[in-house]
C-alpha atoms as a PDB file:
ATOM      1  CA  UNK A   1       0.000   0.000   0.000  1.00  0.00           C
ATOM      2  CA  UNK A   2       3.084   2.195   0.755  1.00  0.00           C
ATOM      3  CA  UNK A   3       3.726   2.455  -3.044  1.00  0.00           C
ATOM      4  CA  UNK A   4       0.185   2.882  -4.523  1.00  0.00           C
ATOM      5  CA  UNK A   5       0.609   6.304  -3.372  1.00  0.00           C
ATOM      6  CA  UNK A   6       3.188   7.637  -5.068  1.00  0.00           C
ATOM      7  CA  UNK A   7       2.106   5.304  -8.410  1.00  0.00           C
ATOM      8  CA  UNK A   8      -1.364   6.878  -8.286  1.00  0.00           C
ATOM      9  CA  UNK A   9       0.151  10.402  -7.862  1.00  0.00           C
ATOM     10  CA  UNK A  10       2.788  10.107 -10.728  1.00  0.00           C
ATOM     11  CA  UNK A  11      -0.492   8.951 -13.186  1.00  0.00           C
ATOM     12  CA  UNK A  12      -2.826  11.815 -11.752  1.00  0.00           C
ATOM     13  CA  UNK A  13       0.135  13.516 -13.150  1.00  0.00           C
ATOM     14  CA  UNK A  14       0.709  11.921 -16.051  1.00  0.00           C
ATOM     15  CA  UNK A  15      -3.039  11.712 -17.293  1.00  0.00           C
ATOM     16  CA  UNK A  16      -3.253  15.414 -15.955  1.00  0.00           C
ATOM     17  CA  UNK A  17      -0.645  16.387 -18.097  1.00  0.00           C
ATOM     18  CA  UNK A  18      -2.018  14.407 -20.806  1.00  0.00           C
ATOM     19  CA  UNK A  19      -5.588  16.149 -20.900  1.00  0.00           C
ATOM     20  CA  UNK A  20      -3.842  19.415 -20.809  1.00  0.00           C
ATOM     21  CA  UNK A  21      -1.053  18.829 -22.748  1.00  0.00           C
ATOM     22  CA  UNK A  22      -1.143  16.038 -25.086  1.00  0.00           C
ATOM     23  CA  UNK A  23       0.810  16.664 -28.009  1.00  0.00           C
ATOM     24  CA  UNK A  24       3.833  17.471 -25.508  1.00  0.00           C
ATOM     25  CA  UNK A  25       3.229  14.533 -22.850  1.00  0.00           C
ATOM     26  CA  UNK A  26       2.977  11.884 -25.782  1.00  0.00           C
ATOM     27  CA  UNK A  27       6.014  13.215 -27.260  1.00  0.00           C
ATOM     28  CA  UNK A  28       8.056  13.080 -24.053  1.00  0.00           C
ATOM     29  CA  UNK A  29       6.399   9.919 -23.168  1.00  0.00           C
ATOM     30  CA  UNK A  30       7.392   8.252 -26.373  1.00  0.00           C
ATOM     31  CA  UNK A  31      11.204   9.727 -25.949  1.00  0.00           C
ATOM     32  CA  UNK A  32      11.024   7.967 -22.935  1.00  0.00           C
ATOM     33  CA  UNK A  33      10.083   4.716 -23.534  1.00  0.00           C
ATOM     34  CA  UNK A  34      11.920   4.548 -27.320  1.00  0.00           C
ATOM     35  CA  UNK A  35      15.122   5.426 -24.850  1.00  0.00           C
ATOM     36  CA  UNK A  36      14.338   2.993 -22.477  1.00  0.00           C
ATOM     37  CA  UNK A  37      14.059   0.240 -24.636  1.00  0.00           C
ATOM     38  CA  UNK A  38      16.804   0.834 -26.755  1.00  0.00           C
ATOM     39  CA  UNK A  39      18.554   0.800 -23.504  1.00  0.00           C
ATOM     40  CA  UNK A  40      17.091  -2.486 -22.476  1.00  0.00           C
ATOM     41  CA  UNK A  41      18.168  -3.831 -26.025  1.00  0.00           C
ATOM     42  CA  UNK A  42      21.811  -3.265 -25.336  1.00  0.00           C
ATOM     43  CA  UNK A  43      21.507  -4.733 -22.069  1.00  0.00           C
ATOM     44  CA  UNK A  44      19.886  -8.113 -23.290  1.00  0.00           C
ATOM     45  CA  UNK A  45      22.373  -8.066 -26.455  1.00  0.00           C
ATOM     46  CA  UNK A  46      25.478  -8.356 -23.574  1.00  0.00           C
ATOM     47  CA  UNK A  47      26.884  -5.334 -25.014  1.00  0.00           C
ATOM     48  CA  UNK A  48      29.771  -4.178 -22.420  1.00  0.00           C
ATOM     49  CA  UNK A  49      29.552  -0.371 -23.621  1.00  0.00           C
ATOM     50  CA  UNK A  50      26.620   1.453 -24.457  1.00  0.00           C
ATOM     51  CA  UNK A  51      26.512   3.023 -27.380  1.00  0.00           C
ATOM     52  CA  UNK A  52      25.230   6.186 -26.902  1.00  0.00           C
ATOM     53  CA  UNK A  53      24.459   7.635 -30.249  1.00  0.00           C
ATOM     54  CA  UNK A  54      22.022   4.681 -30.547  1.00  0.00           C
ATOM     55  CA  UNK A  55      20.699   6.147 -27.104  1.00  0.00           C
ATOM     56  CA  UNK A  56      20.478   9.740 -28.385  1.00  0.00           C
ATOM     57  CA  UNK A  57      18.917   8.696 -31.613  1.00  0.00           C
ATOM     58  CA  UNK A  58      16.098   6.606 -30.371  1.00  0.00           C
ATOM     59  CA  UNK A  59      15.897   9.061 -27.451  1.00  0.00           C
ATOM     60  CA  UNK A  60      15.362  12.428 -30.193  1.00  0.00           C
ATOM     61  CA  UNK A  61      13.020  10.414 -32.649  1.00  0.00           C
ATOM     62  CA  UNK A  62      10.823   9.299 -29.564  1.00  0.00           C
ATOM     63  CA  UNK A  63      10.710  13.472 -28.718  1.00  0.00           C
ATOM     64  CA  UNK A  64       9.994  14.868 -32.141  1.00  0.00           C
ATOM     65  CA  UNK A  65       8.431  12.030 -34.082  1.00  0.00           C
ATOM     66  CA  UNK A  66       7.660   9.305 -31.962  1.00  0.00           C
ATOM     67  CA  UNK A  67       5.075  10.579 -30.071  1.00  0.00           C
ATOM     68  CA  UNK A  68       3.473  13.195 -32.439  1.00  0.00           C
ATOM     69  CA  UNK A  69       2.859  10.843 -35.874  1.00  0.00           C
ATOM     70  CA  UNK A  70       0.573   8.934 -33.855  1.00  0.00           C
ATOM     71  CA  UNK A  71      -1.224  11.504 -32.037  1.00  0.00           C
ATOM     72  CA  UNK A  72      -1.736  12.970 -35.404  1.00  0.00           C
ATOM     73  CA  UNK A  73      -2.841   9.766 -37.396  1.00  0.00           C
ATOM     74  CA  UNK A  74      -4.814   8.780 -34.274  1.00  0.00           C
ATOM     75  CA  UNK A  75      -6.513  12.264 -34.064  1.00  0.00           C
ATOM     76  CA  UNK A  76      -6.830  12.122 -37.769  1.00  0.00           C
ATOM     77  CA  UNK A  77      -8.669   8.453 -38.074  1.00  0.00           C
ATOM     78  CA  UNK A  78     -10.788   9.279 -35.210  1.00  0.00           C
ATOM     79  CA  UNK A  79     -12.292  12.558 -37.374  1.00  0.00           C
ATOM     80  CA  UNK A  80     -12.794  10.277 -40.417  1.00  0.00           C
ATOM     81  CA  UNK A  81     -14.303   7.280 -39.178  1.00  0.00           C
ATOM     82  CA  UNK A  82     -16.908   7.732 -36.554  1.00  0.00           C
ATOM     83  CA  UNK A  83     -17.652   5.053 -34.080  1.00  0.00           C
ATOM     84  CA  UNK A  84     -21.130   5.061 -34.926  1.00  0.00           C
ATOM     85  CA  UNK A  85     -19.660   3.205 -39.014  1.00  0.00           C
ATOM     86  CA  UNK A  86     -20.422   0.203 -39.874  1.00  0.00           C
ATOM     87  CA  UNK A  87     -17.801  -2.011 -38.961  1.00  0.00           C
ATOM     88  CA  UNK A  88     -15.724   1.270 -38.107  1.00  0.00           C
ATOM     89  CA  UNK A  89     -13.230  -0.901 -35.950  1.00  0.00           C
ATOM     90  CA  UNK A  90     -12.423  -3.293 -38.810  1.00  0.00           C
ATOM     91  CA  UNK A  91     -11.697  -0.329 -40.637  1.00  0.00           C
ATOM     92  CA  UNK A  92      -9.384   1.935 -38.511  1.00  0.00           C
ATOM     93  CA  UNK A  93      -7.711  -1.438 -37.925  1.00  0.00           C
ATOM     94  CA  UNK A  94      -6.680  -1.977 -42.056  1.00  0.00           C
ATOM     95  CA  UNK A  95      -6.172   1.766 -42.204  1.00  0.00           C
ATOM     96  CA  UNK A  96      -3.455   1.337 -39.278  1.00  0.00           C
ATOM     97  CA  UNK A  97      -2.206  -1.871 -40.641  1.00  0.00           C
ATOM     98  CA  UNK A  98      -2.274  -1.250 -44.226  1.00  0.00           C
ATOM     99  CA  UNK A  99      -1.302   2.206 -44.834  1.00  0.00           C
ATOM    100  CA  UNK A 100      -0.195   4.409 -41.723  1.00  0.00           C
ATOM    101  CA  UNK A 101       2.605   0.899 -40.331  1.00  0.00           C
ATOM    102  CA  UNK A 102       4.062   0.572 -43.794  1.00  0.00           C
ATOM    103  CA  UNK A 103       5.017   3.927 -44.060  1.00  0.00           C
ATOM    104  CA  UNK A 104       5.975   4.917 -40.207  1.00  0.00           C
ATOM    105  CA  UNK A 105       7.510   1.960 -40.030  1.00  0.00           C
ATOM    106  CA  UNK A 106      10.087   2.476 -43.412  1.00  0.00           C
ATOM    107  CA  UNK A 107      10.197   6.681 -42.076  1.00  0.00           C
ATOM    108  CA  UNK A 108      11.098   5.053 -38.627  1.00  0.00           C
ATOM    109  CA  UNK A 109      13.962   2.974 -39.872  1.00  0.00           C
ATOM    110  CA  UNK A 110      15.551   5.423 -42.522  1.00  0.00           C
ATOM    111  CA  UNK A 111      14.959   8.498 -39.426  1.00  0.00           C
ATOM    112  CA  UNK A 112      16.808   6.346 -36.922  1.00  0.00           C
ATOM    113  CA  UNK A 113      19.007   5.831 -39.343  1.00  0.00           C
ATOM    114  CA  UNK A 114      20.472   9.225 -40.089  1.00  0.00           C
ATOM    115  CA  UNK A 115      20.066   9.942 -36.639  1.00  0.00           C
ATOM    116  CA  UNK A 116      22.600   7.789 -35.139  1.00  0.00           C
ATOM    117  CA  UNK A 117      24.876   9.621 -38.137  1.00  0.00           C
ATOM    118  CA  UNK A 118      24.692   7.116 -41.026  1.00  0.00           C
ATOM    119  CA  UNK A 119      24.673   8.663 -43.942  1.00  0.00           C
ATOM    120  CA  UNK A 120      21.783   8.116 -46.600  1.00  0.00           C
ATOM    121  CA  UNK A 121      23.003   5.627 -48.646  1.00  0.00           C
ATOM    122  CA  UNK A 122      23.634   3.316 -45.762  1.00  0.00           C
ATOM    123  CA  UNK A 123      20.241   4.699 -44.393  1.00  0.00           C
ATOM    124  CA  UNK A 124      18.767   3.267 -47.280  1.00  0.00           C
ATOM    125  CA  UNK A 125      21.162  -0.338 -47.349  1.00  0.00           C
ATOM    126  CA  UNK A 126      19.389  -0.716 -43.662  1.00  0.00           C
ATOM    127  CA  UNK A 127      15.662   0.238 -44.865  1.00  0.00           C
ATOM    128  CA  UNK A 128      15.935  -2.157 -47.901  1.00  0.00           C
ATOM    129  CA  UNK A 129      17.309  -5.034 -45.305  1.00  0.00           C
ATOM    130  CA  UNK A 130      14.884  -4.403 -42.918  1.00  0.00           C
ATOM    131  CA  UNK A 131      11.945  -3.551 -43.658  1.00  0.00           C
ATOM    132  CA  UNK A 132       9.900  -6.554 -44.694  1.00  0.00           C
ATOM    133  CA  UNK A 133      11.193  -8.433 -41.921  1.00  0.00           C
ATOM    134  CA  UNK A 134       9.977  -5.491 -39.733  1.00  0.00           C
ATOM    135  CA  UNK A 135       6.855  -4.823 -41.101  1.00  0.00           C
ATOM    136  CA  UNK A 136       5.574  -8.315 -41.401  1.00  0.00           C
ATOM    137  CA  UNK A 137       6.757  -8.913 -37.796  1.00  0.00           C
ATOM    138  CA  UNK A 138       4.673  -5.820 -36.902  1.00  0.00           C
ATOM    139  CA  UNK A 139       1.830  -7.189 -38.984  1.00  0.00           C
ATOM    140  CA  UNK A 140       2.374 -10.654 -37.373  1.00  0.00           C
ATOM    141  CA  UNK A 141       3.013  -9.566 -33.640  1.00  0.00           C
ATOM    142  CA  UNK A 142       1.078  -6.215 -33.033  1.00  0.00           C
ATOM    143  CA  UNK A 143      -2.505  -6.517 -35.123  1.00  0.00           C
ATOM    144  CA  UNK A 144      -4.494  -8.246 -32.592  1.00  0.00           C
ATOM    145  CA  UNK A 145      -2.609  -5.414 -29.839  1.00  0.00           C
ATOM    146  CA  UNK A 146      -3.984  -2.591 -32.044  1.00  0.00           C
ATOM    147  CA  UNK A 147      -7.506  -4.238 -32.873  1.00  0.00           C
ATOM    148  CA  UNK A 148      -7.736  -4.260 -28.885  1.00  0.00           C
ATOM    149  CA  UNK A 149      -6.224  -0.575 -28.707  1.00  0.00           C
ATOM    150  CA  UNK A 150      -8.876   0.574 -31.036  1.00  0.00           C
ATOM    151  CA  UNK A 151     -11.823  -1.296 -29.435  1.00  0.00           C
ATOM    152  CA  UNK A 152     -11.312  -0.830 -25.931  1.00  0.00           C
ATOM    153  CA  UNK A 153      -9.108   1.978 -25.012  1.00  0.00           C
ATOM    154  CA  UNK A 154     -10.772   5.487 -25.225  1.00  0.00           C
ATOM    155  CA  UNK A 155      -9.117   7.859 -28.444  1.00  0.00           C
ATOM    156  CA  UNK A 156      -6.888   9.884 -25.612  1.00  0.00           C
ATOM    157  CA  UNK A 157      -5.101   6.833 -24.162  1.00  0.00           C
ATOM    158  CA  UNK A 158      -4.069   4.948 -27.578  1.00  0.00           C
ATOM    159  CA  UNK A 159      -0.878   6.272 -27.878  1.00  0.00           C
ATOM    160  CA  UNK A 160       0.068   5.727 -24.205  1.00  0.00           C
ATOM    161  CA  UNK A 161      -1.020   1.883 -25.336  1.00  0.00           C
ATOM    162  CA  UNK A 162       0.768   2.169 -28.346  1.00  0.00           C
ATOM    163  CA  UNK A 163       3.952   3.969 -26.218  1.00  0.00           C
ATOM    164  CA  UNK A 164       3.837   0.896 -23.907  1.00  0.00           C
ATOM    165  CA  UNK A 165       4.185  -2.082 -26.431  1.00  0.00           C
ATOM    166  CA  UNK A 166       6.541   0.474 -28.578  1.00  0.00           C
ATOM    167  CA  UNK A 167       8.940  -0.591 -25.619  1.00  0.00           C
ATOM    168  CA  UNK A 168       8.766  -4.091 -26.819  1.00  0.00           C
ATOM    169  CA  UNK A 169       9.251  -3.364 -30.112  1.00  0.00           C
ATOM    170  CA  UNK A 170      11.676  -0.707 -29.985  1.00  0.00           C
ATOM    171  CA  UNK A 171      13.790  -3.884 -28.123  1.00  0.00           C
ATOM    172  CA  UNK A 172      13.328  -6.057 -31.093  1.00  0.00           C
ATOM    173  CA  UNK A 173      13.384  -3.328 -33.540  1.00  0.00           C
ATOM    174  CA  UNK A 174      16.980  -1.945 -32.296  1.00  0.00           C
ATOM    175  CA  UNK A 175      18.373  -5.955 -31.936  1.00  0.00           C
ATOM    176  CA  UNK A 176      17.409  -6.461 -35.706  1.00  0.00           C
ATOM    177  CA  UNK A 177      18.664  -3.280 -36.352  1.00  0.00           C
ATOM    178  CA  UNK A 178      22.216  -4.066 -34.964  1.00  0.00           C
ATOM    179  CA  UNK A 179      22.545  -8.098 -36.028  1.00  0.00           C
ATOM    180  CA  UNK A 180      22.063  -6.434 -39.712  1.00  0.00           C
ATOM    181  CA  UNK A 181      24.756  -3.450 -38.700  1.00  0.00           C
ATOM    182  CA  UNK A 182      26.841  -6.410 -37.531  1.00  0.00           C
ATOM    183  CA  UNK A 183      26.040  -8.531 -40.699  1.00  0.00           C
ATOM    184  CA  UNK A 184      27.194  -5.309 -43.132  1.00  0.00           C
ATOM    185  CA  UNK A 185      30.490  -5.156 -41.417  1.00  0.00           C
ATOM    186  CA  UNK A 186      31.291  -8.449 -42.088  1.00  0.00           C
END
């Protein structure tokens, strides 16, 4: 009981912060967590250093993209497809699936990317190695997460849902990210 406290305080905060602020609180939120679990990735991959551009990059795209792409598409399915559609579920879920993760997920690798200092062409050498394997994984792993997101968590709180599997992902996404790094080099 000693901790429930200070764990219900910090998300009276959070969702506080959230209501008022949500463009900013998902953005830091997302830096967060994509920092967290790139973190985590190292950690699980043995590494003995941390490498901190990796850190940095995940860190920034969390802050300026991570975070506010999703509030935006979110924001932006919500206006087009009211709940009161037929089927309207089954439909944000092949809009997210179909369109919005094939292209955040390819702007998310390339991004990440140049932001760790690579420069385009090897951007692109990563993107073309990655990607299917990504996005099928994503397709594979994450749809029945996102057809829950979108049928039982209220518009406000999907990206938070979204932010807290991103952890996950952003573990698996930055160990396939370095086995390929390690696989160019060889």
């Amino acid at each position: 009981m000693v901790l429930s406290k200070p764990i219900l305080n910090a998300l009276s905060f959070y969702f506080g912060q959230l209501f008022e602020h949500p463009l900013r609180t998902k953005a830091i939120t997302c830096s967060v967590i994509a920092t967290a679990g790139n973190y985590a990735s190292q950690k699980l991959s043995g590494d003995k250093t941390l490498n901190h551009h990796s850190l940095l990059a995940y860190g920034l795209y969390g802050l300026i993209f991570g975070g506010t792409i999703p509030h935006y598409f979110y924001n932006i399915l919500e206006r087009t497809i009211s709940e009161e559609a037929s089927f309207a579920v089954i439909k944000k879920l092949l809009i997210e699936r179909l369109v919005y993760s094939p292209l955040y997920q390819a702007f998310t690798l390339y991004v990440l990317a140049r932001l760790e200092g690579k420069d385009h062409k090897t951007a692109m050498h990563q993107l073309q190695d990655l990607y299917w394997l990504v996005l099928s994984s994503s397709w594979k792993y994450l749809t029945i997460i996102h057809l829950i997101n979108l049928s039982f968590v209220p518009p406000v709180m999907r990206v938070f849902i979204t932010n807290i599997m991103g952890f996950f992902w952003t573990i698996y996404l930055a160990n396939k990210r370095r086995q390929q790094q390690m696989k160019s080099k060889k």
